[in-house]
Protein backbone atom coordinates (compact mmCIF):
# COMPACT_ATOMS: atom_id res chain seq x y z
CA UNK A 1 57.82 171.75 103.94
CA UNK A 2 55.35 174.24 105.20
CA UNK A 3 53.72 171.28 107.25
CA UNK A 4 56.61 170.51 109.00
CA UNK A 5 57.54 173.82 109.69
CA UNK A 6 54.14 174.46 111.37
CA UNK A 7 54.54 171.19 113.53
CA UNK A 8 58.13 172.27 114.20
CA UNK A 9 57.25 175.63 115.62
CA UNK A 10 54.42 174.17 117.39
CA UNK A 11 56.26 172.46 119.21
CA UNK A 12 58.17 175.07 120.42
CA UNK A 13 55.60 177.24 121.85
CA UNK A 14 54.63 173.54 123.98
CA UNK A 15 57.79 172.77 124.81
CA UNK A 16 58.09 176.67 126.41
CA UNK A 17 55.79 175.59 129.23
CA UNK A 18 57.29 172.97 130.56
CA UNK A 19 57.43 173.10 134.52
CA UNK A 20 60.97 174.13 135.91
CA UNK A 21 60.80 172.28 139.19
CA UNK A 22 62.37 168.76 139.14
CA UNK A 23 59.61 166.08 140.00
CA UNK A 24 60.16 162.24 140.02
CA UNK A 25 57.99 160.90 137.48
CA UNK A 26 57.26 157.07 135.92
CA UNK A 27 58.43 157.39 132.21
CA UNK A 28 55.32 156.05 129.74
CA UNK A 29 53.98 156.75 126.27
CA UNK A 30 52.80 159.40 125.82
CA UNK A 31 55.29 161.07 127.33
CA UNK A 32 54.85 163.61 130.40
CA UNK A 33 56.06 167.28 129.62
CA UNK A 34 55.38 168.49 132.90
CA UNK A 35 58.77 168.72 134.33
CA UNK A 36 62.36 168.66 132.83
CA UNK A 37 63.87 165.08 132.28
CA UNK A 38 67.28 164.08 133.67
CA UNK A 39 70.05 163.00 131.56
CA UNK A 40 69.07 159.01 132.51
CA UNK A 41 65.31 160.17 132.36
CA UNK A 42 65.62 161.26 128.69
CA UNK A 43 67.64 157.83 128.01
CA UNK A 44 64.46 155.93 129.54
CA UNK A 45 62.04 158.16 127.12
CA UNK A 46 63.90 157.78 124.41
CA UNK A 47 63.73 153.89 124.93
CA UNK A 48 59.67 153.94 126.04
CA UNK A 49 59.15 155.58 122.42
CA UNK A 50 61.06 152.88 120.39
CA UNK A 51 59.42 150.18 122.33
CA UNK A 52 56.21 151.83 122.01
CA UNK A 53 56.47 152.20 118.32
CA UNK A 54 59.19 149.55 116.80
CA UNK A 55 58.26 149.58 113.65
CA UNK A 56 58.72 153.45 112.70
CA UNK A 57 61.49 153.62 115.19
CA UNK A 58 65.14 153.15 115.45
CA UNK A 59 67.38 154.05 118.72
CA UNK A 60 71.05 154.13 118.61
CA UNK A 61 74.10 155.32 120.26
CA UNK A 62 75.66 157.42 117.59
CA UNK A 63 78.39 158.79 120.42
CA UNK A 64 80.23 158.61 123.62
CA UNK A 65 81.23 161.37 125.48
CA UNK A 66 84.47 162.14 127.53
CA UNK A 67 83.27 160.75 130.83
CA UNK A 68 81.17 157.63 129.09
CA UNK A 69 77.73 158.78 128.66
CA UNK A 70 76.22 157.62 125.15
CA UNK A 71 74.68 160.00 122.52
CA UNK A 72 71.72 158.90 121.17
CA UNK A 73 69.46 159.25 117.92
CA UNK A 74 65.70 158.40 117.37
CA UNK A 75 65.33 157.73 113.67
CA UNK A 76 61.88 157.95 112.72
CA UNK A 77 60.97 156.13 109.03
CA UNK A 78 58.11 154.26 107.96
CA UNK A 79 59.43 151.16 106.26
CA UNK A 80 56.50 150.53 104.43
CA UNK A 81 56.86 153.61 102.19
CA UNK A 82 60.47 153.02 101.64
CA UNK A 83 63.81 152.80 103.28
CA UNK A 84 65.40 155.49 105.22
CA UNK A 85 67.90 156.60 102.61
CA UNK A 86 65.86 156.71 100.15
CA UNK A 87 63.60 159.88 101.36
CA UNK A 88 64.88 163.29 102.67
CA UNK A 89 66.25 163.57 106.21
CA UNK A 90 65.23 165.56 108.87
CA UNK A 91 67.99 166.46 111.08
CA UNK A 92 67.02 168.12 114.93
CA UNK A 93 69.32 168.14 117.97
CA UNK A 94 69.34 169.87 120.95
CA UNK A 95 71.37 170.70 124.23
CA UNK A 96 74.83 170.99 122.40
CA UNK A 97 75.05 173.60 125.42
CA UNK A 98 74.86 171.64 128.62
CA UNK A 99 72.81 174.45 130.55
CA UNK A 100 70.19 174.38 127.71
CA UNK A 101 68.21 171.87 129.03
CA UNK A 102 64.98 172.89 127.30
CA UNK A 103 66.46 172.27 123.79
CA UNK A 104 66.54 168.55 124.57
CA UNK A 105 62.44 168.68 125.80
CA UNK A 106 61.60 170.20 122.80
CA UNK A 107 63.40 167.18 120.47
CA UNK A 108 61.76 164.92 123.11
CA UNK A 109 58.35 166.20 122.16
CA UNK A 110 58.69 166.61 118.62
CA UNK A 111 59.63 162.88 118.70
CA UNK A 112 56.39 162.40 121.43
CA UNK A 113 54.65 164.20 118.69
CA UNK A 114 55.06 162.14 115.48
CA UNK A 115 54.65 158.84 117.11
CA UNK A 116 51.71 159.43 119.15
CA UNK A 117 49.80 161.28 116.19
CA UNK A 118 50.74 159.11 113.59
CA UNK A 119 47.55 157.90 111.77
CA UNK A 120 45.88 160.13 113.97
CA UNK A 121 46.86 163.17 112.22
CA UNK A 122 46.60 163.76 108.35
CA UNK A 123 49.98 166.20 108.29
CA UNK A 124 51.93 164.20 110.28
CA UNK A 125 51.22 160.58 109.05
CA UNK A 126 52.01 162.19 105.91
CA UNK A 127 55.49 163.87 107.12
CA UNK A 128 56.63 160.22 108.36
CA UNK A 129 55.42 158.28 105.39
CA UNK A 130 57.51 160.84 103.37
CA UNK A 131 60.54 161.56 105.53
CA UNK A 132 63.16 160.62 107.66
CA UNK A 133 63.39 161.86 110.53
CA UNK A 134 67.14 161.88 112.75
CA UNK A 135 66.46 163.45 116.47
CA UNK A 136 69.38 163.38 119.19
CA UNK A 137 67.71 165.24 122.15
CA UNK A 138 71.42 165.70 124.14
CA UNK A 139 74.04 166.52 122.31
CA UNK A 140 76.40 167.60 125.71
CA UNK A 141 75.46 164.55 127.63
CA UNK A 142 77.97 164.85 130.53
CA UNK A 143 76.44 168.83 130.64
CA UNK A 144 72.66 167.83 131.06
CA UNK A 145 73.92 165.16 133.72
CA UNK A 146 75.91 167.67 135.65
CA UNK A 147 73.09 170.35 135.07
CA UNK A 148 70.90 168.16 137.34
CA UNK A 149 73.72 166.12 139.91
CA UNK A 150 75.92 169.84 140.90
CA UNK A 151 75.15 173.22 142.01
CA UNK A 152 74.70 175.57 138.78
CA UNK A 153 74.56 179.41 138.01
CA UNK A 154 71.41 180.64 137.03
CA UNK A 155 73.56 180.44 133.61
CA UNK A 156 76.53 179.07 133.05
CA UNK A 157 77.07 176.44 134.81
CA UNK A 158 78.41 172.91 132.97
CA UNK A 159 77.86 174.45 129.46
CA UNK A 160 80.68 173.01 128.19
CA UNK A 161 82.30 169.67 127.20
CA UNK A 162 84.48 168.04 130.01
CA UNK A 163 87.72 167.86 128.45
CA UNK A 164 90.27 169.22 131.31
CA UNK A 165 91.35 172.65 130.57
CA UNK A 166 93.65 175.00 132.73
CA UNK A 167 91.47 178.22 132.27
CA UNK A 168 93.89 180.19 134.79
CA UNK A 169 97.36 178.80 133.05
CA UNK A 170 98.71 177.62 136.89
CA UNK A 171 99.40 173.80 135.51
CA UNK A 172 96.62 172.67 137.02
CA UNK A 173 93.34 171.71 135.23
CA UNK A 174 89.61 172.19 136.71
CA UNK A 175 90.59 172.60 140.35
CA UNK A 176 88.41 175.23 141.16
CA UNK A 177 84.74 174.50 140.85
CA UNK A 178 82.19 176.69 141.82
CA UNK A 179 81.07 175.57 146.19
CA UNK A 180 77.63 176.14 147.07
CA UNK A 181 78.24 177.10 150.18
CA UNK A 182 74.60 177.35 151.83
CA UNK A 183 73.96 173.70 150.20
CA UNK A 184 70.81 174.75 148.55
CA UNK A 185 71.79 173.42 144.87
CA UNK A 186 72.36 176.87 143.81
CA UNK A 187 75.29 179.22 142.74
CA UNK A 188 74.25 182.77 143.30
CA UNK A 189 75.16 186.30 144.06
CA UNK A 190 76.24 187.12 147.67
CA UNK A 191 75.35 190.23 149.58
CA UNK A 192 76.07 191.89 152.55
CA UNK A 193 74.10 194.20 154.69
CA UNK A 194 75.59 197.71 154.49
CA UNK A 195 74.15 200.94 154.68
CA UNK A 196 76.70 202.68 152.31
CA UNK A 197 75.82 199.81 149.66
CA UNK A 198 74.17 200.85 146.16
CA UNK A 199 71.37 198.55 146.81
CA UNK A 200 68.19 198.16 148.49
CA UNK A 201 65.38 195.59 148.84
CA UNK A 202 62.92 195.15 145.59
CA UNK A 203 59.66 196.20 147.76
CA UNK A 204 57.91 193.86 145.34
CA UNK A 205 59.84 191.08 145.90
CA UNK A 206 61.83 191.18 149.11
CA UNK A 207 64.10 188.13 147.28
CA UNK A 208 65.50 190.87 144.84
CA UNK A 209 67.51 193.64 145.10
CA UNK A 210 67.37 196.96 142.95
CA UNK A 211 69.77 199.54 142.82
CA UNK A 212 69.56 202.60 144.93
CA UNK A 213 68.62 206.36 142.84
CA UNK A 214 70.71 209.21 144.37
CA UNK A 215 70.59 210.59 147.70
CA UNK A 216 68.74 206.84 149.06
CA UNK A 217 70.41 205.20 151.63
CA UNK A 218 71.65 201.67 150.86
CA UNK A 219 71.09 198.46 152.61
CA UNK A 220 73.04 195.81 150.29
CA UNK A 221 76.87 195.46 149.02
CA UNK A 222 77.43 193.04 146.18
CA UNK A 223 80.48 190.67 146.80
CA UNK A 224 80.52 188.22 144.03
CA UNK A 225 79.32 185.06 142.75
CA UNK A 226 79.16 182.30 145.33
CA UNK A 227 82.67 180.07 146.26
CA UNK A 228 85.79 180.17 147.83
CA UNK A 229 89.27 180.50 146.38
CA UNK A 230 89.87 176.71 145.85
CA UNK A 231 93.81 177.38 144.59
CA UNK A 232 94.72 179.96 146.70
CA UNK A 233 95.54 182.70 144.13
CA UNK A 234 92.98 184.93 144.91
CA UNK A 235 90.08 183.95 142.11
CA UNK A 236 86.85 182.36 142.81
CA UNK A 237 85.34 179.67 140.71
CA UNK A 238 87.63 180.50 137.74
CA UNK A 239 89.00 177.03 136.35
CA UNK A 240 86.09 174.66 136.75
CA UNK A 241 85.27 172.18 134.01
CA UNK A 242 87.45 172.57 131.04
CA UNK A 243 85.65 175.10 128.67
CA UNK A 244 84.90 173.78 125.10
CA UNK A 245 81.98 175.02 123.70
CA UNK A 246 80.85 172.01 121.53
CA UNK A 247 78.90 174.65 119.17
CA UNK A 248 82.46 176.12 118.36
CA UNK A 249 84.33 173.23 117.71
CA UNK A 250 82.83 171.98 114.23
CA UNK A 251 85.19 171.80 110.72
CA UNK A 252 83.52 174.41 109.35
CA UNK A 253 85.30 178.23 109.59
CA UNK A 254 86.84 177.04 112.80
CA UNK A 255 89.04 179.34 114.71
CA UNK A 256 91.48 179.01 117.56
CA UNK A 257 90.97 180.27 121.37
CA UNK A 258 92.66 183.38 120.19
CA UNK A 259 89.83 184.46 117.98
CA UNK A 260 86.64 182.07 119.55
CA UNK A 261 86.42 181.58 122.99
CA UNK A 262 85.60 178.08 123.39
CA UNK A 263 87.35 176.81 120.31
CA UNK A 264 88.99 173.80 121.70
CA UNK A 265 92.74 172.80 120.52
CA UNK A 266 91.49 171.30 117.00
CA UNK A 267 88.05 171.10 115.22
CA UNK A 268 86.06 167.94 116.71
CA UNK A 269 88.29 167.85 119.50
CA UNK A 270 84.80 166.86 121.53
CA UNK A 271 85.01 162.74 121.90
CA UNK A 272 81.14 162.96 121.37
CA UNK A 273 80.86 165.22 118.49
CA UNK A 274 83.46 162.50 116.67
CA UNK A 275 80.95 160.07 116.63
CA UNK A 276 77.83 162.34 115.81
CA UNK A 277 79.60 163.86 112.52
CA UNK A 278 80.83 160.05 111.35
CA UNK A 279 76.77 159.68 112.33
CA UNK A 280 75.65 162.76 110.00
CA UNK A 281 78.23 162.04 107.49
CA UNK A 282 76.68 158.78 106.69
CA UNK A 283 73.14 159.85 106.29
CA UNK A 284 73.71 161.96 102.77
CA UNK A 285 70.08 161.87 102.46
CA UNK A 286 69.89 164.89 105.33
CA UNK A 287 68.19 168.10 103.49
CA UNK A 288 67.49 169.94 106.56
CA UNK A 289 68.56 170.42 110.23
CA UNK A 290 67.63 172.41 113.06
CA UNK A 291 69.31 173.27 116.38
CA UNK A 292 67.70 173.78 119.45
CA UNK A 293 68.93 176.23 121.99
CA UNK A 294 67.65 178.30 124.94
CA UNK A 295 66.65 181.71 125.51
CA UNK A 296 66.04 184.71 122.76
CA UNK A 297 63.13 184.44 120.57
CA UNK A 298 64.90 183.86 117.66
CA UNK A 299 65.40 181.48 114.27
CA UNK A 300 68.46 182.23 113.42
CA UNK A 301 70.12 181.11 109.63
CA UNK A 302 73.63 181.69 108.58
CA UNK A 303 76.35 183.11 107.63
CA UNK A 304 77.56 182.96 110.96
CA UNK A 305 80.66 185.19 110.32
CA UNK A 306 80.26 188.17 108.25
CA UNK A 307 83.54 186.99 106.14
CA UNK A 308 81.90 183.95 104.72
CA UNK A 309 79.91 185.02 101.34
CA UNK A 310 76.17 185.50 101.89
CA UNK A 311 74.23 182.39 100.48
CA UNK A 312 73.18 182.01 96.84
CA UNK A 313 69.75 183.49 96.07
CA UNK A 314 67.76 180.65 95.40
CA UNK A 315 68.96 179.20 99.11
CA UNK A 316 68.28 182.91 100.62
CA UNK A 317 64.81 182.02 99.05
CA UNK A 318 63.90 178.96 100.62
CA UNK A 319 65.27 180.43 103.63
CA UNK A 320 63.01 183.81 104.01
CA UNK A 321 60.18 181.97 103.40
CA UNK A 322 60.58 179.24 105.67
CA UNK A 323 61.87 182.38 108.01
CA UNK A 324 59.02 184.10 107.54
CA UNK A 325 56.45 181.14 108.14
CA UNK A 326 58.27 181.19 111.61
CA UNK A 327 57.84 184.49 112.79
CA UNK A 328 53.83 184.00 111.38
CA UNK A 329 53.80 180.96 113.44
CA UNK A 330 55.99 181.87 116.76
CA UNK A 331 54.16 185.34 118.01
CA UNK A 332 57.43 187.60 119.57
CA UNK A 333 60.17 185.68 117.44
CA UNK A 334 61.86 187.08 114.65
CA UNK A 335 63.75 185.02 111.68
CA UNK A 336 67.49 186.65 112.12
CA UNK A 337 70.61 186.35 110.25
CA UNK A 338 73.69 185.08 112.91
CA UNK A 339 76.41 187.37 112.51
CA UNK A 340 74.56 190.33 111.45
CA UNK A 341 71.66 190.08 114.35
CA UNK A 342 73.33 188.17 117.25
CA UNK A 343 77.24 187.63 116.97
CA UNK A 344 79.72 186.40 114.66
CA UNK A 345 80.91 182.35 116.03
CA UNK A 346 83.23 180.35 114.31
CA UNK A 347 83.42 176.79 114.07
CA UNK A 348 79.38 176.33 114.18
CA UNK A 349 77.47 173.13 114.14
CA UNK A 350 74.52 174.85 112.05
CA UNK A 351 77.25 176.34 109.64
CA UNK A 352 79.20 173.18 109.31
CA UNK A 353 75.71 171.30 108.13
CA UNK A 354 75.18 173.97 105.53
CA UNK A 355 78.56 174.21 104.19
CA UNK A 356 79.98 170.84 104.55
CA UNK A 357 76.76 168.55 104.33
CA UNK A 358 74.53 170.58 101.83
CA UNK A 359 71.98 170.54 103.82
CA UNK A 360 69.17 174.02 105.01
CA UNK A 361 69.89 174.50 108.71
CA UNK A 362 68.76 176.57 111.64
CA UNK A 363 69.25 177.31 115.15
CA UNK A 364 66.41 177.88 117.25
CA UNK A 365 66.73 180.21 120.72
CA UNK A 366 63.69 179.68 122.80
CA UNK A 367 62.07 181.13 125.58
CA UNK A 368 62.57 180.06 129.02
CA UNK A 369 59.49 180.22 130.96
């Protein structure tokens, strides 16, 4: 265990660098981590690997999201040292958030990792002799696709799943996406020059603004995020595509909108996250799984609301010390406890895994370099 939490964290701090800027590149083993992978680029990787390396490799679609787009999972076993049910699973997914695009790099190159090393490396030809490995890279397939194909906040944009949604209650559903109206791929903050505004050029980078100190004459006034008003009823960009969080729509402590933003109408109500928890549900053998996320620092374990009863102590156990082994491993991240460190969230994939599958689980917030 304390192998594969080293390689696991390693991979972490390598995944961190990967380049921002979108470049074509020709998909071969070993993979490329210089760039971030579309949607149908990560589909092409996943398939280089298994044709790369048959034998310890299995790809399937496991899911199918609302507009089509198939989920897949890498299963990594070495049949010659038994079948995959027979050892302990490894469970690791990433970009359940659509705008979390590095999550599903660093499942790429843990999967990169334990292919191309194998019989290279003592620790890791040992890890995939042992164990059984389950990696779905994109989890929000129709969210990574979108991330790359439309205009995007610096944050938000195409988080969710697509399932129509009338976020302003006017009977109509997504009709008012954000426009990016200077066409440069981006949804940002508009200003305009005024010298009564509170803000005034960074004069280290002319690109930024700061805000003025008192008595300092202005040159900027904020006036929102990017867009037009789409429906006429004076919003901007307020019902684009229908918001369900699929990290708040698991059967586990699930809550409605009321209570969890993002909740969705039932638990599982995401067409895609049907067909990944009939996937999980069939692999009893999983013993551990880990989330990847963006942006934090953090390796977070449960309880995700402070209602639910802390674990038992001989799982709190297993837990600090893997916890701690992270924070030795991952300089500036700290091991963290959900509700109490971050914020309660109900109906959690992480959560469900523990509680309904048995199973040690994670969630991993990276930095974004």
């Amino acid at each position: 265990m304390n192998n594969l939490m080293s390689i696991i964290m390693s991979l972490v701090v390598a995944s961190s660098l990967t380049a921002q800027e979108q470049v074509p590149q020709k998909i071969s083993v070993p993979l490329r981590f210089d760039n971030y992978y579309t949607y149908e680029q990560v589909v092409e990787a996943l398939q280089a690997l298994h044709q790369a390396y048959p034998k310890l490799t299995k790809l399937e679609v496991v899911g199918t999201s609302e507009e089509g787009r198939s989920l897949y999972c890498m299963t990594i076993c070495n049949p010659a040292t038994g079948t995959e049910l027979e050892k302990p699973g490894i469970y690791v997914d990433g970009n359940i958030h659509g705008n979390e695009i590095q999550a599903a790099e660093t499942a790429l190159y843990l999967l990169n990792n334990l292919l191309t090393e194998y019989g290279q490396n003592t620790d890791i030809t040992q890890l995939v002799d042992r164990l059984s490995f389950y990696v779905v890279p994109v989890v929000n397939v129709d969210g990574r696709y979108h991330f790359f194909a439309d205009a995007n906040s610096a944050y938000f944009g195409n988080r969710g799943l697509r399932v129509p949604r009338d976020d302003d209650h006017d009977g109509l559903v997504d009709e008012d996406f954000p426009d990016d109206l200077d066409g440069d791929g981006n949804i940002c903050m508009m200003r305009r020059r005024n010298p009564f505004g509170r803000y005034k050029t960074d004069p280290e980078d002319p690109r930024l603004m700061v805000e003025c100190k008192t008595g300092e004459k202005g040159e900027w006034e904020l006036l929102g995020m990017e867009g037009i008003d789409n429906d006429g009823d004076g919003q901007i960009n307020e019902d684009s595509e229908g918001y369900l969080d699929g990290n708040r729509n698991w059967g586990y402590a699930w809550m409605p909108e009321y209570v969890q933003s993002g909740a969705g109408d039932f638990p599982l109500q995401g067409k895609g996250l049907q067909g990944l928890a009939a996937f999980i549900r069939s692999k009893p053998n999983i013993c551990v799984a880990w989330a990847f996320h963006n942006y934090g620092g953090m390796v977070l374990r449960g309880p995700s609301t402070k209602a639910q009863a802390e674990y038992p102590p001989n799982d709190i156990a297993v837990y600090d010390y893997l916890g701690k082994q992270a924070e030795r491993i991952l300089p500036d991240y700290h091991y963290l406890i959900s509700w109490k460190d971050l914020y309660q969230t109900y109906g959690d994939f992480v959560e469900w895994m523990v509680m309904m599958n048995g199973a040690y689980g994670f969630s991993s917030l990276h930095y974004l370099l």
